[in-house]
PDB file of N, CA and C in Angstrom:
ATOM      1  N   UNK A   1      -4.730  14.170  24.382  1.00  0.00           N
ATOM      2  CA  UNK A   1      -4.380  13.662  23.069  1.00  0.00           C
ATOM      3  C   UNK A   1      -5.481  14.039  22.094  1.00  0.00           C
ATOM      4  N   UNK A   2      -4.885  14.109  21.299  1.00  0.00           N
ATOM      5  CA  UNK A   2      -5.878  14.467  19.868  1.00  0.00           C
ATOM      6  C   UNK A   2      -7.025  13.624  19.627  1.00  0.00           C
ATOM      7  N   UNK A   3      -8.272  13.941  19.611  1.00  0.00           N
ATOM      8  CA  UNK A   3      -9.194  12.764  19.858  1.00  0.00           C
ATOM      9  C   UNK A   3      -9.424  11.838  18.317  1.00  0.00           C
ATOM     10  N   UNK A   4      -9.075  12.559  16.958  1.00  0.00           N
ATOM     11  CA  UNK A   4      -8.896  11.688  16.247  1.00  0.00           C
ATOM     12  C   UNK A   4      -7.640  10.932  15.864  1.00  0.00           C
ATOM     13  N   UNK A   5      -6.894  10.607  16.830  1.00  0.00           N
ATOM     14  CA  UNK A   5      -5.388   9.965  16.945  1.00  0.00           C
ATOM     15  C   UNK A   5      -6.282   8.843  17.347  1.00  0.00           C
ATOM     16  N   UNK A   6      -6.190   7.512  17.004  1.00  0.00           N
ATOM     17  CA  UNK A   6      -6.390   6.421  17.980  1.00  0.00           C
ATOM     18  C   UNK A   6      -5.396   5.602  17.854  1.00  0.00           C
ATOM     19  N   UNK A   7      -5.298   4.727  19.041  1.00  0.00           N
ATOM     20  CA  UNK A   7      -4.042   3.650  19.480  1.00  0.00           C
ATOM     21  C   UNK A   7      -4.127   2.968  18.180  1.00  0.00           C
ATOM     22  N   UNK A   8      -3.293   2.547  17.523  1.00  0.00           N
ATOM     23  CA  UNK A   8      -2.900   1.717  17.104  1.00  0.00           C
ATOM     24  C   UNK A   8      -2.172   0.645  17.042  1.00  0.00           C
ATOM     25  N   UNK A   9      -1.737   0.273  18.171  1.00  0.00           N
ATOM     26  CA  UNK A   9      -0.584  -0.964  18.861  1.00  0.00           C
ATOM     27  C   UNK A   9      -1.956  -2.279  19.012  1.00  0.00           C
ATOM     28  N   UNK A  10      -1.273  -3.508  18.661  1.00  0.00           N
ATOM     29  CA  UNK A  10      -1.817  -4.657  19.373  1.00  0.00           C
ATOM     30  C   UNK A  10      -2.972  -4.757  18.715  1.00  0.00           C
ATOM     31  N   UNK A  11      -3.735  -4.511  17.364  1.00  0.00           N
ATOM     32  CA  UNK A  11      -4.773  -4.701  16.082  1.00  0.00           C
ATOM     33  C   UNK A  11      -5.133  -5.677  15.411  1.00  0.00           C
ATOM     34  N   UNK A  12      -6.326  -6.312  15.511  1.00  0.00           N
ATOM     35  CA  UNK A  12      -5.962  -7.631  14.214  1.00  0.00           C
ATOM     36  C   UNK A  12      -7.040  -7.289  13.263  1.00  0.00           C
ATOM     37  N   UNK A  13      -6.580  -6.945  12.073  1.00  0.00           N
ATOM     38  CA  UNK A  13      -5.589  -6.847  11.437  1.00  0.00           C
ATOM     39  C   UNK A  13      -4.572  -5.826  11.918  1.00  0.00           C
ATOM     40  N   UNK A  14      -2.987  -5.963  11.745  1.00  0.00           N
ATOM     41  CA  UNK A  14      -2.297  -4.999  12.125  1.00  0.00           C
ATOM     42  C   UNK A  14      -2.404  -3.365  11.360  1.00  0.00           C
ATOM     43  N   UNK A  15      -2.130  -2.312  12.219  1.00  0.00           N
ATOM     44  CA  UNK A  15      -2.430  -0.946  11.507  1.00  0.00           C
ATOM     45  C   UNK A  15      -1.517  -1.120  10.014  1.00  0.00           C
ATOM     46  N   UNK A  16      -1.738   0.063   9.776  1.00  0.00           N
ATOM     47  CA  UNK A  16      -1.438  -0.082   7.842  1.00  0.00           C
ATOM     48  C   UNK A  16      -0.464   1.167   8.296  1.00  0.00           C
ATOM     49  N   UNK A  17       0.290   1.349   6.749  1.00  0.00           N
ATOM     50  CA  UNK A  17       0.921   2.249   6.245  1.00  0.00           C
ATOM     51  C   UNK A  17       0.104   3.790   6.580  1.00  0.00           C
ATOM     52  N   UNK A  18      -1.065   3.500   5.842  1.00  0.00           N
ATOM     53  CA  UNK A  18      -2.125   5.047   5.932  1.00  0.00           C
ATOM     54  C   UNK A  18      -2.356   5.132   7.301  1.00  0.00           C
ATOM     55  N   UNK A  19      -2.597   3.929   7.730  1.00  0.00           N
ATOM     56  CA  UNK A  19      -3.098   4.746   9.168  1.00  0.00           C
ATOM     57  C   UNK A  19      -1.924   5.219  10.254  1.00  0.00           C
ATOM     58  N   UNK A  20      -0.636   4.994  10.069  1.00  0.00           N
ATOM     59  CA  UNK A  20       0.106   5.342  10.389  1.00  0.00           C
ATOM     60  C   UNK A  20       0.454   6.858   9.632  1.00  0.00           C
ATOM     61  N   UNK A  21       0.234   7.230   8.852  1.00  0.00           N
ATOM     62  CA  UNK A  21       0.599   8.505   8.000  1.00  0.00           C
ATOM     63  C   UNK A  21      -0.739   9.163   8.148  1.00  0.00           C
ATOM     64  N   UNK A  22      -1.786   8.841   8.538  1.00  0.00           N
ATOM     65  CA  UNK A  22      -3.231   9.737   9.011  1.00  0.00           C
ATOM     66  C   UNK A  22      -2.833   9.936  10.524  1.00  0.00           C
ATOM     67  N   UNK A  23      -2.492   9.111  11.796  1.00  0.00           N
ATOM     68  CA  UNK A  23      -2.051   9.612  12.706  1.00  0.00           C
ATOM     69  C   UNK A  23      -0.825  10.784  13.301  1.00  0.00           C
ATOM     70  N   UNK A  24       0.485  10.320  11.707  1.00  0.00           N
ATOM     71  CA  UNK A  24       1.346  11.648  12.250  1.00  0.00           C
ATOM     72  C   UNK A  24       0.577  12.908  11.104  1.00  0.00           C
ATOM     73  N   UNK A  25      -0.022  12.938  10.218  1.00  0.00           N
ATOM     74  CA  UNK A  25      -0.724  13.899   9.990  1.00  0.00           C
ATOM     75  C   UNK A  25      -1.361  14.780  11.017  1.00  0.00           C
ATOM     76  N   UNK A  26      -2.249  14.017  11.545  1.00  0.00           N
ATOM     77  CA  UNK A  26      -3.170  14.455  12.713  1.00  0.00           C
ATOM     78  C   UNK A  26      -2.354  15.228  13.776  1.00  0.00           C
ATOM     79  N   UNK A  27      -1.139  14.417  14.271  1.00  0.00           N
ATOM     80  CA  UNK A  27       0.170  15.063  14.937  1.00  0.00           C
ATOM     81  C   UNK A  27       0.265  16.604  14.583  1.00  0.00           C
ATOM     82  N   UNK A  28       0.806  15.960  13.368  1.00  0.00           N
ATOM     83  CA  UNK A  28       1.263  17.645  13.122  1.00  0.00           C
ATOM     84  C   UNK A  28       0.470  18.852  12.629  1.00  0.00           C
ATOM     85  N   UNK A  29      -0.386  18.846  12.001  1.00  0.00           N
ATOM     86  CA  UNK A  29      -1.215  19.215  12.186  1.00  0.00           C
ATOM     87  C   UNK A  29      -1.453  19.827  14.097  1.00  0.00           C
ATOM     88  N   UNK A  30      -1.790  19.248  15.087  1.00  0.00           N
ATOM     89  CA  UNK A  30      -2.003  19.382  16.003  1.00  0.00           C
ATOM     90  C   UNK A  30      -0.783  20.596  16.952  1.00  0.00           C
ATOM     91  N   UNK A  31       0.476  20.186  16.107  1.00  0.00           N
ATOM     92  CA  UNK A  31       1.422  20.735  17.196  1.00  0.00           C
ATOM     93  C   UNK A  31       2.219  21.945  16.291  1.00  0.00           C
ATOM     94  N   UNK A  32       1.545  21.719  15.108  1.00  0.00           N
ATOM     95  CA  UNK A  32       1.874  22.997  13.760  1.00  0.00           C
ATOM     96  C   UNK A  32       1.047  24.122  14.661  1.00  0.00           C
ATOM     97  N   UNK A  33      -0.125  23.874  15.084  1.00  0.00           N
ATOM     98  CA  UNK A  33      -1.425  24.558  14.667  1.00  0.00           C
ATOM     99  C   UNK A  33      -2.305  25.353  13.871  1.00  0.00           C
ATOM    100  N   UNK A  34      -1.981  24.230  12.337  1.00  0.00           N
ATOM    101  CA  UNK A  34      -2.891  24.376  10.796  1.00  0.00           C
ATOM    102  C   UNK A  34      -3.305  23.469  10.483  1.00  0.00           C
ATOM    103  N   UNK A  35      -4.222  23.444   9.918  1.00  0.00           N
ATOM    104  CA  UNK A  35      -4.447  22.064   8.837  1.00  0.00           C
ATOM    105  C   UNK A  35      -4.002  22.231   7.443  1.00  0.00           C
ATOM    106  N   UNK A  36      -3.740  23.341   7.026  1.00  0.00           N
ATOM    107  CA  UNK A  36      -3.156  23.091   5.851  1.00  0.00           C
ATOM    108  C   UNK A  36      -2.202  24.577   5.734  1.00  0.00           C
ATOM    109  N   UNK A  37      -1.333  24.162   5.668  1.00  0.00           N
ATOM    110  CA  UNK A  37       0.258  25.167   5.577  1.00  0.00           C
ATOM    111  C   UNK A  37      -0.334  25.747   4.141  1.00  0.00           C
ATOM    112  N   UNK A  38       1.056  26.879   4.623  1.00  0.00           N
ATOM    113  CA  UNK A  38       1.505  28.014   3.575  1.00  0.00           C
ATOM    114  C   UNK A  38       1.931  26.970   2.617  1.00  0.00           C
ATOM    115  N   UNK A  39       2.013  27.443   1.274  1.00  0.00           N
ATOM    116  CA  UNK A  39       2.605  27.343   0.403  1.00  0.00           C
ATOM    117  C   UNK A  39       4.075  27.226   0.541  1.00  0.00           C
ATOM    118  N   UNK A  40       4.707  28.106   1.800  1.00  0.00           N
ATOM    119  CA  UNK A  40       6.095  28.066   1.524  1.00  0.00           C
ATOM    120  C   UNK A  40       6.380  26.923   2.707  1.00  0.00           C
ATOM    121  N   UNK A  41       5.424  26.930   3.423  1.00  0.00           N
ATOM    122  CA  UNK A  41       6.093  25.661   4.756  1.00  0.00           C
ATOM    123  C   UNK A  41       5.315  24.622   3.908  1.00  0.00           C
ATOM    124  N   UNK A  42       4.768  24.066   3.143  1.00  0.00           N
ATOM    125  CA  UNK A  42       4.400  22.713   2.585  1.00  0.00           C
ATOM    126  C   UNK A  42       5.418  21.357   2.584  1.00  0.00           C
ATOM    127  N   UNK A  43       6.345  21.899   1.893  1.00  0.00           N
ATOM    128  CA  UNK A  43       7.783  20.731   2.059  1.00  0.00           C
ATOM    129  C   UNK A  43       7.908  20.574   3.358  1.00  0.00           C
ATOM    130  N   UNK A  44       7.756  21.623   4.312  1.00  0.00           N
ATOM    131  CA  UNK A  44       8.195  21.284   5.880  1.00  0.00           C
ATOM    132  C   UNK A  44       7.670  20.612   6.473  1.00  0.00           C
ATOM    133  N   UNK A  45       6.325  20.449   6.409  1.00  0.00           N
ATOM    134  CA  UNK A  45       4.903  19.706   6.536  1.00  0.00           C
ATOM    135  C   UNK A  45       4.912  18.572   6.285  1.00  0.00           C
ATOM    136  N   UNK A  46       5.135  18.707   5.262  1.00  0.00           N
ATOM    137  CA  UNK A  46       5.206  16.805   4.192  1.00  0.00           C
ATOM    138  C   UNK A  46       6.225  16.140   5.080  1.00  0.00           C
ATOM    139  N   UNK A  47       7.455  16.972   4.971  1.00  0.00           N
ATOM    140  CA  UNK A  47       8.405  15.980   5.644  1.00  0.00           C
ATOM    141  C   UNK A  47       8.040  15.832   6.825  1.00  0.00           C
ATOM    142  N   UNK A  48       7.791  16.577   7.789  1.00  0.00           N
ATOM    143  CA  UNK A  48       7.563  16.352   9.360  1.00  0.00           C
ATOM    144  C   UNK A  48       6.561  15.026   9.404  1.00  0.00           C
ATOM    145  N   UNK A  49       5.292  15.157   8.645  1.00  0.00           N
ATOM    146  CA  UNK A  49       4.557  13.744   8.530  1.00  0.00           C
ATOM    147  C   UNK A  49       4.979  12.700   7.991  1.00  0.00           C
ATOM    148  N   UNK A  50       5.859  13.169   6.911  1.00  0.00           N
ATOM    149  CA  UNK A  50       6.604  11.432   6.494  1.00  0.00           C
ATOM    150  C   UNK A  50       7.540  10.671   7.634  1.00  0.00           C
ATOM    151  N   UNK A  51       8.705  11.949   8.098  1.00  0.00           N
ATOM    152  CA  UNK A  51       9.678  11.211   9.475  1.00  0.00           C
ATOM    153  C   UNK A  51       8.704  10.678  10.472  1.00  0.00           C
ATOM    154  N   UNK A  52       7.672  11.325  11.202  1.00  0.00           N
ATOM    155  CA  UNK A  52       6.793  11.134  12.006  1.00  0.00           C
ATOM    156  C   UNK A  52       5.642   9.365  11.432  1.00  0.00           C
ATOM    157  N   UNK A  53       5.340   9.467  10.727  1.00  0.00           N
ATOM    158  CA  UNK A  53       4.205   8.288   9.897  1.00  0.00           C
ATOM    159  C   UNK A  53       5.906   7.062  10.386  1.00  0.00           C
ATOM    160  N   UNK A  54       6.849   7.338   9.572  1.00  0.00           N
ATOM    161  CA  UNK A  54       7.635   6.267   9.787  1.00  0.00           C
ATOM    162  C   UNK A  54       8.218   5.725  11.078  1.00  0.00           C
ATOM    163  N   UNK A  55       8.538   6.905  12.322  1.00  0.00           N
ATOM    164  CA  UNK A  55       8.662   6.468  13.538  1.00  0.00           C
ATOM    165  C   UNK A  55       7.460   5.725  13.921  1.00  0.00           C
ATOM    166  N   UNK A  56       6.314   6.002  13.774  1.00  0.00           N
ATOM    167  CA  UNK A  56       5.600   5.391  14.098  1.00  0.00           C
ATOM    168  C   UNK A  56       5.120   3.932  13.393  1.00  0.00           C
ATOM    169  N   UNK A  57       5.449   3.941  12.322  1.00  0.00           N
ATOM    170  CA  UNK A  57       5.444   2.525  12.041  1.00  0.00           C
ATOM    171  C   UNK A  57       6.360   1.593  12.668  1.00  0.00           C
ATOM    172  N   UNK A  58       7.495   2.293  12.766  1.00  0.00           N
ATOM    173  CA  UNK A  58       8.690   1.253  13.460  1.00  0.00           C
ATOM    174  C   UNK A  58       8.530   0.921  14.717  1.00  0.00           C
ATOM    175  N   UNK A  59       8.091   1.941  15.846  1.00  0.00           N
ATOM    176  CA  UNK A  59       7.431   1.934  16.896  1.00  0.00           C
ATOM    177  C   UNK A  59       6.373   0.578  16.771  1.00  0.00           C
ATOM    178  N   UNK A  60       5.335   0.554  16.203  1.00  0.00           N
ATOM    179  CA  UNK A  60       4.368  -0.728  15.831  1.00  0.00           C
ATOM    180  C   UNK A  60       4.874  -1.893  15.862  1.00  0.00           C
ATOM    181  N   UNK A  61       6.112  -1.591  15.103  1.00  0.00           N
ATOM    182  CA  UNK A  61       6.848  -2.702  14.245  1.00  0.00           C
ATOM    183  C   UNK A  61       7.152  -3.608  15.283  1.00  0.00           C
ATOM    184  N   UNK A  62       7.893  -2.413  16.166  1.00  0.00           N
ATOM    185  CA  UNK A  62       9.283  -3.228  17.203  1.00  0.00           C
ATOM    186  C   UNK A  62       8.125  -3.569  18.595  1.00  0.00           C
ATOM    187  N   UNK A  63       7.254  -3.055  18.994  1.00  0.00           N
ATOM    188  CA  UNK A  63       6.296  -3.255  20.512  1.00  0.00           C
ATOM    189  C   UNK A  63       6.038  -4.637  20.581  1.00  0.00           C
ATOM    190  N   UNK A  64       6.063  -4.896  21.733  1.00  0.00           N
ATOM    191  CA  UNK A  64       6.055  -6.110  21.701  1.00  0.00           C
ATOM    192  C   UNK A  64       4.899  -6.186  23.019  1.00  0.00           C
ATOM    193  N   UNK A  65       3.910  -7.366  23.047  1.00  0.00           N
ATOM    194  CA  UNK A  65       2.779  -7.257  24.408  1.00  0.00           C
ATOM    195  C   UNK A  65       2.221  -9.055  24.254  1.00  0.00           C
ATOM    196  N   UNK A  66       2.307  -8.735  25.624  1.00  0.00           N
ATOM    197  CA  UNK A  66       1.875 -10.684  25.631  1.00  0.00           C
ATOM    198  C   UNK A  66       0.233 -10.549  25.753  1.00  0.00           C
ATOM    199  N   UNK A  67      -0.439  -9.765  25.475  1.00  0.00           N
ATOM    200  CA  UNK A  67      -1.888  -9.327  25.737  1.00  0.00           C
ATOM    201  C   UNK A  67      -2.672  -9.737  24.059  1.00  0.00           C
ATOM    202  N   UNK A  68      -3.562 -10.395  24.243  1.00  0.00           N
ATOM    203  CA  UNK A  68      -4.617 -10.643  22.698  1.00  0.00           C
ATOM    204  C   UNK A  68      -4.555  -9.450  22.363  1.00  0.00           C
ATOM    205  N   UNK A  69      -4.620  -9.658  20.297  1.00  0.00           N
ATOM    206  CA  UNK A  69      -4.787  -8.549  19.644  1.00  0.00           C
ATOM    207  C   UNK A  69      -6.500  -8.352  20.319  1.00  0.00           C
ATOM    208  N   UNK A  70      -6.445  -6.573  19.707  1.00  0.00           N
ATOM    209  CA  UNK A  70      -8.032  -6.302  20.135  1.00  0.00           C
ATOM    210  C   UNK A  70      -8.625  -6.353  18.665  1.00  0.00           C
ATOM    211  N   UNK A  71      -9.383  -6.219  18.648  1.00  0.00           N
ATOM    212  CA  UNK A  71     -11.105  -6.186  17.581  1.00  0.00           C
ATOM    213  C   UNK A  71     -10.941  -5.195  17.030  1.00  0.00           C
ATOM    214  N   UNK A  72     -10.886  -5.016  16.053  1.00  0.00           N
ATOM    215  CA  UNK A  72     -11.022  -3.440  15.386  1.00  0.00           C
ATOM    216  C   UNK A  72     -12.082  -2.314  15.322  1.00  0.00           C
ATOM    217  N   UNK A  73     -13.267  -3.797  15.393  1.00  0.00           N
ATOM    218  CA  UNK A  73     -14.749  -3.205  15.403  1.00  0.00           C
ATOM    219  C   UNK A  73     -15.322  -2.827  16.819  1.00  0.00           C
ATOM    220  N   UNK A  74     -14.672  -3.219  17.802  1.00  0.00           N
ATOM    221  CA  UNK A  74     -15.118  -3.009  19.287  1.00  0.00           C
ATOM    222  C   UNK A  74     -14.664  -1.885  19.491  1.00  0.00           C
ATOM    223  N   UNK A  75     -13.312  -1.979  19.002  1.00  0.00           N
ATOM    224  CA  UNK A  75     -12.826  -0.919  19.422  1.00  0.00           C
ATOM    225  C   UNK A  75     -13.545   0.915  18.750  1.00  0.00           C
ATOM    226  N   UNK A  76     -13.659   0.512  17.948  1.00  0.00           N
ATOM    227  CA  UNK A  76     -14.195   1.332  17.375  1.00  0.00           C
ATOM    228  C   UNK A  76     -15.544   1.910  17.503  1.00  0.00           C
ATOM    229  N   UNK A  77     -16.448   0.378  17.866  1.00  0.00           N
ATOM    230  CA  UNK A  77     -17.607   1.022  18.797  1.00  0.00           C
ATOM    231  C   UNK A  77     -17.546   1.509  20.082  1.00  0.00           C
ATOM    232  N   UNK A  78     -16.035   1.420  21.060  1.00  0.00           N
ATOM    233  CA  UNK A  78     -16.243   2.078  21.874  1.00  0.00           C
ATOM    234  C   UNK A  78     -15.846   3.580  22.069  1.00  0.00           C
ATOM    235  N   UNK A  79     -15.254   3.956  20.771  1.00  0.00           N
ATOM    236  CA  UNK A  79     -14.726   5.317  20.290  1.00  0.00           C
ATOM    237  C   UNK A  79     -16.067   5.934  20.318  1.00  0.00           C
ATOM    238  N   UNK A  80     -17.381   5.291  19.643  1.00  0.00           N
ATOM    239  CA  UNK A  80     -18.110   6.005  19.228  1.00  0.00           C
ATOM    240  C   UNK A  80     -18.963   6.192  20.253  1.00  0.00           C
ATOM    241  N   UNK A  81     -19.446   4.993  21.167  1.00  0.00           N
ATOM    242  CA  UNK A  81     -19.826   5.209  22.061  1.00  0.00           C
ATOM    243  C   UNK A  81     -19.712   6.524  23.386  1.00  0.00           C
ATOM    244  N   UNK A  82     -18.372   6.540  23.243  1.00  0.00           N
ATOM    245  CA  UNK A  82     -17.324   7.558  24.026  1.00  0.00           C
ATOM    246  C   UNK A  82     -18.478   9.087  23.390  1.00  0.00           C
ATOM    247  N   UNK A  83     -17.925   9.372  22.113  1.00  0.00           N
ATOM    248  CA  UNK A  83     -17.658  10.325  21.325  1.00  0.00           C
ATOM    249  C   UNK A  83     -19.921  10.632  21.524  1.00  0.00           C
ATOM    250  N   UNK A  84     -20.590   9.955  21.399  1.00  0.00           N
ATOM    251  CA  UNK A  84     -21.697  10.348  21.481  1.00  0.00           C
ATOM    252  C   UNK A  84     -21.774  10.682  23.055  1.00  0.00           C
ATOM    253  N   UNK A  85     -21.599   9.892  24.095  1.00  0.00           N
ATOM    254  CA  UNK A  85     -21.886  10.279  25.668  1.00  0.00           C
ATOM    255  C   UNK A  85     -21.349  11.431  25.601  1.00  0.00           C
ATOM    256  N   UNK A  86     -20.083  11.999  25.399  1.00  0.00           N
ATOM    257  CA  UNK A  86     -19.285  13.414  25.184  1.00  0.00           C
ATOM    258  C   UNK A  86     -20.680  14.529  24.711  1.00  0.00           C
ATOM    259  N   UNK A  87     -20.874  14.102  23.654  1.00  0.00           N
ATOM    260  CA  UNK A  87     -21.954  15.327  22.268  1.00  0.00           C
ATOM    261  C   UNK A  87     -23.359  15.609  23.160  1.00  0.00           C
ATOM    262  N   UNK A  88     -23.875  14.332  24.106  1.00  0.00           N
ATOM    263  CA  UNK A  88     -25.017  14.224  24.759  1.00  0.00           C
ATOM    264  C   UNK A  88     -24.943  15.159  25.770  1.00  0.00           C
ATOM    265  N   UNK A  89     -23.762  15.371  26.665  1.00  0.00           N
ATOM    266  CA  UNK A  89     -23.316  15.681  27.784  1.00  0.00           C
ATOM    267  C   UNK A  89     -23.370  17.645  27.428  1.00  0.00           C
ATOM    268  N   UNK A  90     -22.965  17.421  26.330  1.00  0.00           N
ATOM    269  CA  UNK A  90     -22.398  18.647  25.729  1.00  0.00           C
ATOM    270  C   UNK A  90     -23.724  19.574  25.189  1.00  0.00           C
ATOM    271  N   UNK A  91     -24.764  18.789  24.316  1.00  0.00           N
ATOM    272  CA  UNK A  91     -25.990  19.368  24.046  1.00  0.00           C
ATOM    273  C   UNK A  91     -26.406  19.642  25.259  1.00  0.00           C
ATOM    274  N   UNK A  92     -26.828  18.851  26.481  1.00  0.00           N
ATOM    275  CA  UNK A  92     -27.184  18.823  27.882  1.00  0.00           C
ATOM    276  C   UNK A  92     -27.391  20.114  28.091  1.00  0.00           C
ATOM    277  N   UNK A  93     -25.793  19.900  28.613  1.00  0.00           N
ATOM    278  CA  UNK A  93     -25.310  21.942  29.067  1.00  0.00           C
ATOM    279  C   UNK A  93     -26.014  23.051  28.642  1.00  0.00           C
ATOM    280  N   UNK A  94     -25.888  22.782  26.957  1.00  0.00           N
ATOM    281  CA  UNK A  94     -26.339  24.040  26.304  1.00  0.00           C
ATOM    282  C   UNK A  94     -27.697  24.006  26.629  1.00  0.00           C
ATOM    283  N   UNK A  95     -28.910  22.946  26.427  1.00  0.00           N
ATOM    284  CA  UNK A  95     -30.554  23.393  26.887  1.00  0.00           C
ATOM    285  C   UNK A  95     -30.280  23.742  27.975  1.00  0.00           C
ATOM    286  N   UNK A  96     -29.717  23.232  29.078  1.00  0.00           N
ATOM    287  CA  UNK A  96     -29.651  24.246  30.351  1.00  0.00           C
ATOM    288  C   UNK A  96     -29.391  25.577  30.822  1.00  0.00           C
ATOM    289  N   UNK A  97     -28.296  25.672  30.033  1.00  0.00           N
ATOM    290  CA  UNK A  97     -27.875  27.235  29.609  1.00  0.00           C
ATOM    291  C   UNK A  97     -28.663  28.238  28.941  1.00  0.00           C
ATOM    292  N   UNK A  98     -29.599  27.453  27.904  1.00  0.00           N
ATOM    293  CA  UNK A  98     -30.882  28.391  27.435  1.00  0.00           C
ATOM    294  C   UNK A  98     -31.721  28.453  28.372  1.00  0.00           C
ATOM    295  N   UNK A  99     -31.579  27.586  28.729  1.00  0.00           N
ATOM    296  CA  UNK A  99     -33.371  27.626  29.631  1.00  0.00           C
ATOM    297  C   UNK A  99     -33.108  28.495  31.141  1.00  0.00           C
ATOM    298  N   UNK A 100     -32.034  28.637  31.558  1.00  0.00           N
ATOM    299  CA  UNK A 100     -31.351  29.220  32.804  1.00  0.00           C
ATOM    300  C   UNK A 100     -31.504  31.007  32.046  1.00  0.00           C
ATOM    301  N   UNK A 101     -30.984  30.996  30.510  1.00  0.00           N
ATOM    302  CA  UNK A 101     -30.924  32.304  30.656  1.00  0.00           C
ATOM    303  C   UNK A 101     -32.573  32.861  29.798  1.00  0.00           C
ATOM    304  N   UNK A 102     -33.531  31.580  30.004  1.00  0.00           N
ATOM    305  CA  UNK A 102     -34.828  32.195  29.668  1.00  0.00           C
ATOM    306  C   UNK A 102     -35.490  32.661  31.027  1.00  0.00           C
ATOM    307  N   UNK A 103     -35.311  31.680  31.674  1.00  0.00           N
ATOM    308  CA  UNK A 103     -36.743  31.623  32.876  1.00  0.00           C
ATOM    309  C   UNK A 103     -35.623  31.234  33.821  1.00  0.00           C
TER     310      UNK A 103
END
């Protein structure tokens, strides 16, 4: 999955309008493969994220879970948490990779 897609089900506060229309953005975008269309596919674009933003609101709408809303802020620190162990892991490699192809 797209790593800037995040869950949005089960939120307190519940997700919004935008963040539902920043996730099917992100979508399509993802399964277009552009971030920003031609001039002549633009309308195609727009619409694919508007039908898409709205399934997914209704999706929100209708889910139903007997589980506590989560934290917005936890959650979010554990995105970041995630997202730095990833970058750490990732710099790692590369000094190794220099230093393997120094000495």
């Amino acid at each position: 999955m797209c790593r800037n897609i995040v869950p949005l089900n089960n939120l307190e506060p519940a997700a919004t309008d935008e963040e539902c229309h920043d996730a099917a953005l992100q979508f399509v975008r993802k399964i277009s493969g552009t971030n920003a269309p031609s001039r002549v596919n633009q309308a195609v674009f727009d619409r694919a994220v508007a039908e898409i933003a709205q399934a997914a609101r209704h999706l929100l709408d209708d889910l139903i879970t007997s589980a506590p809303p989560k934290n917005r802020a936890a959650e979010a620190a554990k995105r970041q948490a995630r997202s730095a162990e990833r970058y750490e892991a990732i710099r790692v490699y590369q000094q190794e990779k220099r230093e393997a192809r120094i000495g």
